[in-house]
Protein backbone atom coordinates (compact mmCIF):
# COMPACT_ATOMS: atom_id res chain seq x y z
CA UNK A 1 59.75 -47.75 -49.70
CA UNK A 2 58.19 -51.15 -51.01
CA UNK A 3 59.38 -54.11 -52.15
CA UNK A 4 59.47 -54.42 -56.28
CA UNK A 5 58.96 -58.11 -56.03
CA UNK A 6 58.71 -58.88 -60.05
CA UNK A 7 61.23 -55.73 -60.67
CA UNK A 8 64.02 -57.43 -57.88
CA UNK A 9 62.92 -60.86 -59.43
CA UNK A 10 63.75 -59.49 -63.18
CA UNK A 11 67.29 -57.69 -62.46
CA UNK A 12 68.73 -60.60 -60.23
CA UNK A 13 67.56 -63.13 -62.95
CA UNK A 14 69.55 -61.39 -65.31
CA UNK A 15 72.29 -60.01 -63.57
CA UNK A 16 73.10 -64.30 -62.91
CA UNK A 17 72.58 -65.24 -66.38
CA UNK A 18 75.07 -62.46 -67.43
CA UNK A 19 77.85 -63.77 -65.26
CA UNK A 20 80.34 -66.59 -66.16
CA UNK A 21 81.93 -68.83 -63.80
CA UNK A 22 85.37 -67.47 -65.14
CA UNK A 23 84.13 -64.09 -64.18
CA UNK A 24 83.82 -64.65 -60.31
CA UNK A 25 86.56 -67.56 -60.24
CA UNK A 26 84.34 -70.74 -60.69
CA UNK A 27 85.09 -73.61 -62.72
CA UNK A 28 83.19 -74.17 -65.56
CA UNK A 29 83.28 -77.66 -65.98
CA UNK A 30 82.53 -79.83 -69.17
CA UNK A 31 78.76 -80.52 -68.90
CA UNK A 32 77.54 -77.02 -68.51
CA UNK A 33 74.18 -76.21 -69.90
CA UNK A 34 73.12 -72.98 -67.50
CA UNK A 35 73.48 -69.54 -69.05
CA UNK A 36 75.29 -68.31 -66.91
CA UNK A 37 75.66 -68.52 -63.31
CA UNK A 38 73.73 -71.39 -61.26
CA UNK A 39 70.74 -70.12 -58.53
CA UNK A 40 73.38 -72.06 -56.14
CA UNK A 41 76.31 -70.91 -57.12
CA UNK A 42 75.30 -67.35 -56.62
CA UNK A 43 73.71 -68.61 -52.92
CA UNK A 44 77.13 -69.22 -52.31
CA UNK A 45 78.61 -66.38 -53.43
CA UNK A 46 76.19 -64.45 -51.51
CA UNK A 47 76.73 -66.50 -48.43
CA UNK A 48 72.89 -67.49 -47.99
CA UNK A 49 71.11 -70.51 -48.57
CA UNK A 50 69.81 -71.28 -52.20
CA UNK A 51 66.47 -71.81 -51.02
CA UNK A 52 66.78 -68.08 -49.96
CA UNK A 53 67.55 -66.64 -53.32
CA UNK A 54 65.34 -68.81 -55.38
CA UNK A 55 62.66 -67.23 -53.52
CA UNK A 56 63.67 -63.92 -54.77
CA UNK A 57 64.24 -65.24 -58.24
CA UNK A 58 60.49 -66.56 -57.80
CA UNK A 59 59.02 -63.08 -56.40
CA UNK A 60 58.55 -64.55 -53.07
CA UNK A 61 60.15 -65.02 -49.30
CA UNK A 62 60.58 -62.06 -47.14
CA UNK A 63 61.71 -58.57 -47.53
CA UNK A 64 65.42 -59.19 -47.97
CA UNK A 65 67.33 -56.86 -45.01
CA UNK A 66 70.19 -53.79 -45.94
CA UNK A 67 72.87 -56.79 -44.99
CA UNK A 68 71.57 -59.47 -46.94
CA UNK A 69 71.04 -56.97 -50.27
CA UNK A 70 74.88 -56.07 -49.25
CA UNK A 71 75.84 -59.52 -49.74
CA UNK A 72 73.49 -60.30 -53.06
CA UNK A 73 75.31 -56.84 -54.23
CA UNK A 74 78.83 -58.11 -53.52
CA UNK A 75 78.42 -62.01 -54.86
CA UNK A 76 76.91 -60.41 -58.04
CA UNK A 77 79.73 -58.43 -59.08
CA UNK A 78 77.21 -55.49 -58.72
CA UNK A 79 78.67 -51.73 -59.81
CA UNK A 80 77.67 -49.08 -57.27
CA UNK A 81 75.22 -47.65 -59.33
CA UNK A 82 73.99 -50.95 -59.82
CA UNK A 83 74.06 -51.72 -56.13
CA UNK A 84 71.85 -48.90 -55.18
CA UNK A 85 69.38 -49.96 -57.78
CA UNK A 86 69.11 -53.21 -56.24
CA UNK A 87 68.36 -51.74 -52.62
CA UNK A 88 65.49 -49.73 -54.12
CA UNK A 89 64.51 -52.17 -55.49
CA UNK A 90 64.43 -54.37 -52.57
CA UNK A 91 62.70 -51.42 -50.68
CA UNK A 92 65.58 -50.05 -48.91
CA UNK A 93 67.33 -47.04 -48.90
CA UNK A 94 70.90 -47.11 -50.04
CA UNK A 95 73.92 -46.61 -48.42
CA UNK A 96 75.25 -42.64 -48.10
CA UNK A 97 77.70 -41.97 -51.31
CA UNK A 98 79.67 -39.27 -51.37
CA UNK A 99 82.20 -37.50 -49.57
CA UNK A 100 82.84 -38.91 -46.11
CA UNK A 101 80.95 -42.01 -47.11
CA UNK A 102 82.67 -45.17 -46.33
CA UNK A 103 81.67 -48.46 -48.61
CA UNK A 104 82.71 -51.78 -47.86
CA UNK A 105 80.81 -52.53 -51.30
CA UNK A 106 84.01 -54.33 -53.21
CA UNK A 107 84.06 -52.82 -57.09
CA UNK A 108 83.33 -55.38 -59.62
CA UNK A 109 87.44 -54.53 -61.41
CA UNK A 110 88.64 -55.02 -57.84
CA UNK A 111 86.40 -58.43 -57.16
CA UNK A 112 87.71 -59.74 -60.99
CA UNK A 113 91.50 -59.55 -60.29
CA UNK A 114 90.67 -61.07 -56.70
CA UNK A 115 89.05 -63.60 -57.98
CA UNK A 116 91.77 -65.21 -60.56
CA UNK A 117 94.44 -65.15 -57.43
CA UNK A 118 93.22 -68.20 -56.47
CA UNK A 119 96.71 -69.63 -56.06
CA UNK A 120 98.56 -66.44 -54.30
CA UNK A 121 97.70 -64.86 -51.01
CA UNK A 122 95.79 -61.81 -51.05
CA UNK A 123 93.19 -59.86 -49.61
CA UNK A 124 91.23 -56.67 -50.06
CA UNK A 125 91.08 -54.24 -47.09
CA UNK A 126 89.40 -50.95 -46.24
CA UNK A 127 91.23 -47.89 -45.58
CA UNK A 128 90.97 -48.37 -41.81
CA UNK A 129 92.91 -52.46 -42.64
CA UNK A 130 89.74 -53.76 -42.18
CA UNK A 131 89.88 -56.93 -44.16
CA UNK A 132 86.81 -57.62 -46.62
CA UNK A 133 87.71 -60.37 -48.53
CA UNK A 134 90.66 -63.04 -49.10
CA UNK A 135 92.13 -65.93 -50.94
CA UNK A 136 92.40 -69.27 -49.39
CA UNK A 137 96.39 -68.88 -49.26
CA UNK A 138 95.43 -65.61 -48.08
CA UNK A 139 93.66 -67.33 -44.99
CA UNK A 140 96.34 -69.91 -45.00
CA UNK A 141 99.26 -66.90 -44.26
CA UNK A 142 97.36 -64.28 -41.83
CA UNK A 143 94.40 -66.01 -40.44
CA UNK A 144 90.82 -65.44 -41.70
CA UNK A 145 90.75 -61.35 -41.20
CA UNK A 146 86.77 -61.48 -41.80
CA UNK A 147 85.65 -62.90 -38.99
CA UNK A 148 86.43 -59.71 -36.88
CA UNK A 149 83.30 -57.89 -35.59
CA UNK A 150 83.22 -54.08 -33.95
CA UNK A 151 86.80 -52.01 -33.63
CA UNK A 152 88.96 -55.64 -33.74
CA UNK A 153 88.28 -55.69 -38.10
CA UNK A 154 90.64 -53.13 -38.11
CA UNK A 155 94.40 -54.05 -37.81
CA UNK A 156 95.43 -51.04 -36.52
CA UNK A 157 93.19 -51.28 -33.85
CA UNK A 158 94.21 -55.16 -32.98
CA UNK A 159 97.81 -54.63 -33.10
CA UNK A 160 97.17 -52.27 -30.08
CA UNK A 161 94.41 -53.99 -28.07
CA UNK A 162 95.58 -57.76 -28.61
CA UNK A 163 98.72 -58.60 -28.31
CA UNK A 164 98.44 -62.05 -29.70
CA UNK A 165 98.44 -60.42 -32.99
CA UNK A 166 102.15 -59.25 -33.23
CA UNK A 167 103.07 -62.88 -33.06
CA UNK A 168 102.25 -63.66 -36.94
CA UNK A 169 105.01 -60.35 -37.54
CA UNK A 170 109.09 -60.85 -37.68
CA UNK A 171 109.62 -58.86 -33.56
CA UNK A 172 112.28 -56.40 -35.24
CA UNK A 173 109.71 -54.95 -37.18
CA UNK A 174 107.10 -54.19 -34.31
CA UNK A 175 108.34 -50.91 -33.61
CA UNK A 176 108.15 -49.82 -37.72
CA UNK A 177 104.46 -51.58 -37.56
CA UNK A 178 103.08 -49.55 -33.87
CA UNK A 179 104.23 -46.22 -35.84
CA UNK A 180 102.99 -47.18 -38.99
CA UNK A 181 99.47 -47.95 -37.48
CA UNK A 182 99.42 -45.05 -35.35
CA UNK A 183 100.25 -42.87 -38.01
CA UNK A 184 97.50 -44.47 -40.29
CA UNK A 185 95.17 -44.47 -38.02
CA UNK A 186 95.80 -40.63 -37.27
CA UNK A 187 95.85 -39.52 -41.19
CA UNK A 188 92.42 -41.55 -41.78
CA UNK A 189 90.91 -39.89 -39.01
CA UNK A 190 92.12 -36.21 -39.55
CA UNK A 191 90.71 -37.31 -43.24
CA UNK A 192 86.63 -38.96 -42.14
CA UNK A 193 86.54 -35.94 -39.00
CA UNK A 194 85.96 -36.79 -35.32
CA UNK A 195 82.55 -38.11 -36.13
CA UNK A 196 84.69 -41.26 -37.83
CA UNK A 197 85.08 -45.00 -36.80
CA UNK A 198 88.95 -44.24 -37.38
CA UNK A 199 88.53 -40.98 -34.18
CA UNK A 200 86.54 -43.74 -32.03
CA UNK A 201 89.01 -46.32 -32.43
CA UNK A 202 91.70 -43.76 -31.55
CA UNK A 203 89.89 -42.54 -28.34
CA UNK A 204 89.47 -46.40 -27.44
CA UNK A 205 92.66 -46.92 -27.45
CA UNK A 206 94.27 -43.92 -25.40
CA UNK A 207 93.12 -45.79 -22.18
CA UNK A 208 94.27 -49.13 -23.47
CA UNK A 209 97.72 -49.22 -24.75
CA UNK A 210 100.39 -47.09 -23.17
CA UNK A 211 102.70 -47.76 -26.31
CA UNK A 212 99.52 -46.20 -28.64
CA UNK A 213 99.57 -43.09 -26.53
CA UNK A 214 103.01 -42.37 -26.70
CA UNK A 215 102.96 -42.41 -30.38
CA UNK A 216 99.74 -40.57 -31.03
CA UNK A 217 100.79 -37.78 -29.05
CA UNK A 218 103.72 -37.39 -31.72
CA UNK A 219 101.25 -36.62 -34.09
CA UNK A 220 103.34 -38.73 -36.70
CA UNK A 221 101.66 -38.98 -40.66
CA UNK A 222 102.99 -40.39 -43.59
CA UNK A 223 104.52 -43.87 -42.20
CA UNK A 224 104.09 -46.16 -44.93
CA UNK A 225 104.30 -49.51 -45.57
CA UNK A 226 107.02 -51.08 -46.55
CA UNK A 227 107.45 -53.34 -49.50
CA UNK A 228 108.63 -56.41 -47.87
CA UNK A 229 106.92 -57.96 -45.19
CA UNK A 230 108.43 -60.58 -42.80
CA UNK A 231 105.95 -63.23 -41.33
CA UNK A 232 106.76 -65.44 -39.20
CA UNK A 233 104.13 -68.69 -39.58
CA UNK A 234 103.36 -71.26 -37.14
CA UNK A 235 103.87 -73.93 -39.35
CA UNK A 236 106.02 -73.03 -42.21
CA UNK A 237 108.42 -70.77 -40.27
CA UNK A 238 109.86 -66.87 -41.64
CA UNK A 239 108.55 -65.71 -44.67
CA UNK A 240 109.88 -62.36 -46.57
CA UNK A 241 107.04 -61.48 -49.00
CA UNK A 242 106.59 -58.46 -51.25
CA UNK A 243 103.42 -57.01 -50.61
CA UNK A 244 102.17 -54.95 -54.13
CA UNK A 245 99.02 -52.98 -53.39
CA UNK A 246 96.03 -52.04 -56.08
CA UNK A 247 94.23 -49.14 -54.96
CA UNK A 248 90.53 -48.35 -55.93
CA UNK A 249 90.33 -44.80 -55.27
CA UNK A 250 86.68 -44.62 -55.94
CA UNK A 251 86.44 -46.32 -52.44
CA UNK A 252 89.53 -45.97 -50.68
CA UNK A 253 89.91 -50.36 -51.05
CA UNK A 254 93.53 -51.55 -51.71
CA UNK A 255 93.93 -54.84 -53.21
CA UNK A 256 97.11 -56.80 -51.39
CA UNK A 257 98.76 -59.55 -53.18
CA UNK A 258 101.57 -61.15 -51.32
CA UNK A 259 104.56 -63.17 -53.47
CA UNK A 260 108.14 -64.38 -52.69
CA UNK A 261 111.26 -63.92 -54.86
CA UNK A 262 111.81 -67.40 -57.16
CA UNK A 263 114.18 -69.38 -56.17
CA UNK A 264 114.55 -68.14 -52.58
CA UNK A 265 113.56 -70.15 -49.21
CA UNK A 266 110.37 -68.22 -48.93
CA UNK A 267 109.51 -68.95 -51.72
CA UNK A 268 109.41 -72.57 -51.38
CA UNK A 269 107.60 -71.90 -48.26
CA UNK A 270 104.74 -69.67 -49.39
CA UNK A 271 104.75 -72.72 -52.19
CA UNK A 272 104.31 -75.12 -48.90
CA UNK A 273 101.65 -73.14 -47.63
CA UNK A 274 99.02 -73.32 -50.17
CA UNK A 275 99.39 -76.52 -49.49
CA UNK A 276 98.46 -76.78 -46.26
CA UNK A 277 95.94 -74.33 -47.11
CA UNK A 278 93.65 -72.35 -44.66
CA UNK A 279 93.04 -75.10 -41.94
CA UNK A 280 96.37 -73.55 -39.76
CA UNK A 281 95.24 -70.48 -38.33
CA UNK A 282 91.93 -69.40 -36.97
């Protein structure tokens, strides 16, 4: 396929100019004279330079690679429909759909409510607990999930191979967590076939983790997780959180949004912690 320079130029052009700051958790501030969203505000959004996208904008630069139209996709709020018109567009084929098919592609509903938690920890994960976007209090409480390459994105799969992990969770719940992983792990890949990521992380695990063989040969499904979750932080101490999870069932993502009771000592804490914000754990 080739590149539609003046046709990618066209629909990313507009697709900025229909966005608000409001609508992907910007300020607006008072001297505002750009309909809608600034060439450098969706750079950042799309984690490139805005030297980069002007170029596209301007129906030059090079051809744009599947990870980089990923990214332009995501920081414009992009629909899937709307995503797979910008890879053709770009001269790229676009990403399997259907059954099977697994989409880190974040839906625009999902991306909205993220985006106006600014204040409250929570992150959007895959079905596998690979994390794909968070809040800054979200960093601030768990670390910054993203960074993860390969099998360690996954939870599951880092609660078994790294040990340093289990240190962020209250130790009397490590036992409920190891099944609960195991089990999730086992459901998602009876689900995706033996083809899956989720089948491949199990078999690299069997050799690793004595603990994840003893439970996977129990064949155990349906562990879920619970409603409160106990943290215990390195700077602000325990925290009991409720956990409420938004699922988009379109593309198995759950949206987690963490919160303490009013009133109570966690509460205060988790308060504390957005504070401190994201500079504590790494």
């Amino acid at each position: 396929m080739e590149i539609d320079r003046a046709g990618l130029a066209a629909f990313l052009r507009h697709r900025r100019e229909l966005l608000q700051p409001e609508d992907v958790g910007l300020p607006r501030g008072q001297r505002r004279r750009t309909s809608g969203l600034r060439r450098e505000e969706v750079a950042e959004l799309c984690h490139m330079s805005t030297d980069y996208y002007a170029r596209l904008e301007r129906e030059r630069g090079p051809q744009p690679s599947e990870s980089m139209i990923a990214s332009i996709a995501q920081g414009l709020h992009l629909s899937l429909d709307e995503r797979d018109h910008l890879f053709r567009l770009a001269g790229q084929a676009p990403p399997v759909r259907g059954a099977g098919a697994v989409s880190e592609h974040i839906s625009p509903g999902l991306l909205r409510i993220l985006d106006r938690l600014g204040d409250t920890p929570a992150e959007v994960i895959t079905e596998l607990g690979e994390t794909l976007r968070q809040t800054l209090p979200g960093i601030a409480l768990t670390g910054d999930a993203t960074r993860f390459t390969g099998p360690a994105r996954s939870i599951g799969y880092r609660w078994f191979a790294d040990p340093a992990v289990r240190t962020l969770y209250a130790p009397a719940d490590h036992a409920f967590l190891s099944r609960m992983f195991a089990s999730g792990l086992r459901e998602v890949a009876t689900l995706r076939g033996p083809g899956s990521r989720a089948a491949r992380y199990a078999q690299q695990l069997l050799p690793q983790s004595e603990e994840f063989r003893a439970l996977w040969e129990k064949h155990e499904v349906g562990v879920r997780p619970q409603h409160v979750k106990r943290f215990i932080h390195p700077e602000v101490g325990a925290l009991e959180l409720n956990c409420q999870a938004l699922l988009d069932p379109e593309q198995s993502h759950r949206l987690l949004v963490y919160t303490a009771v009013p009133g109570s000592e966690s509460y205060d804490r988790l308060r504390l912690l957005t504070v401190i914000g994201p500079q504590v754990l790494r």
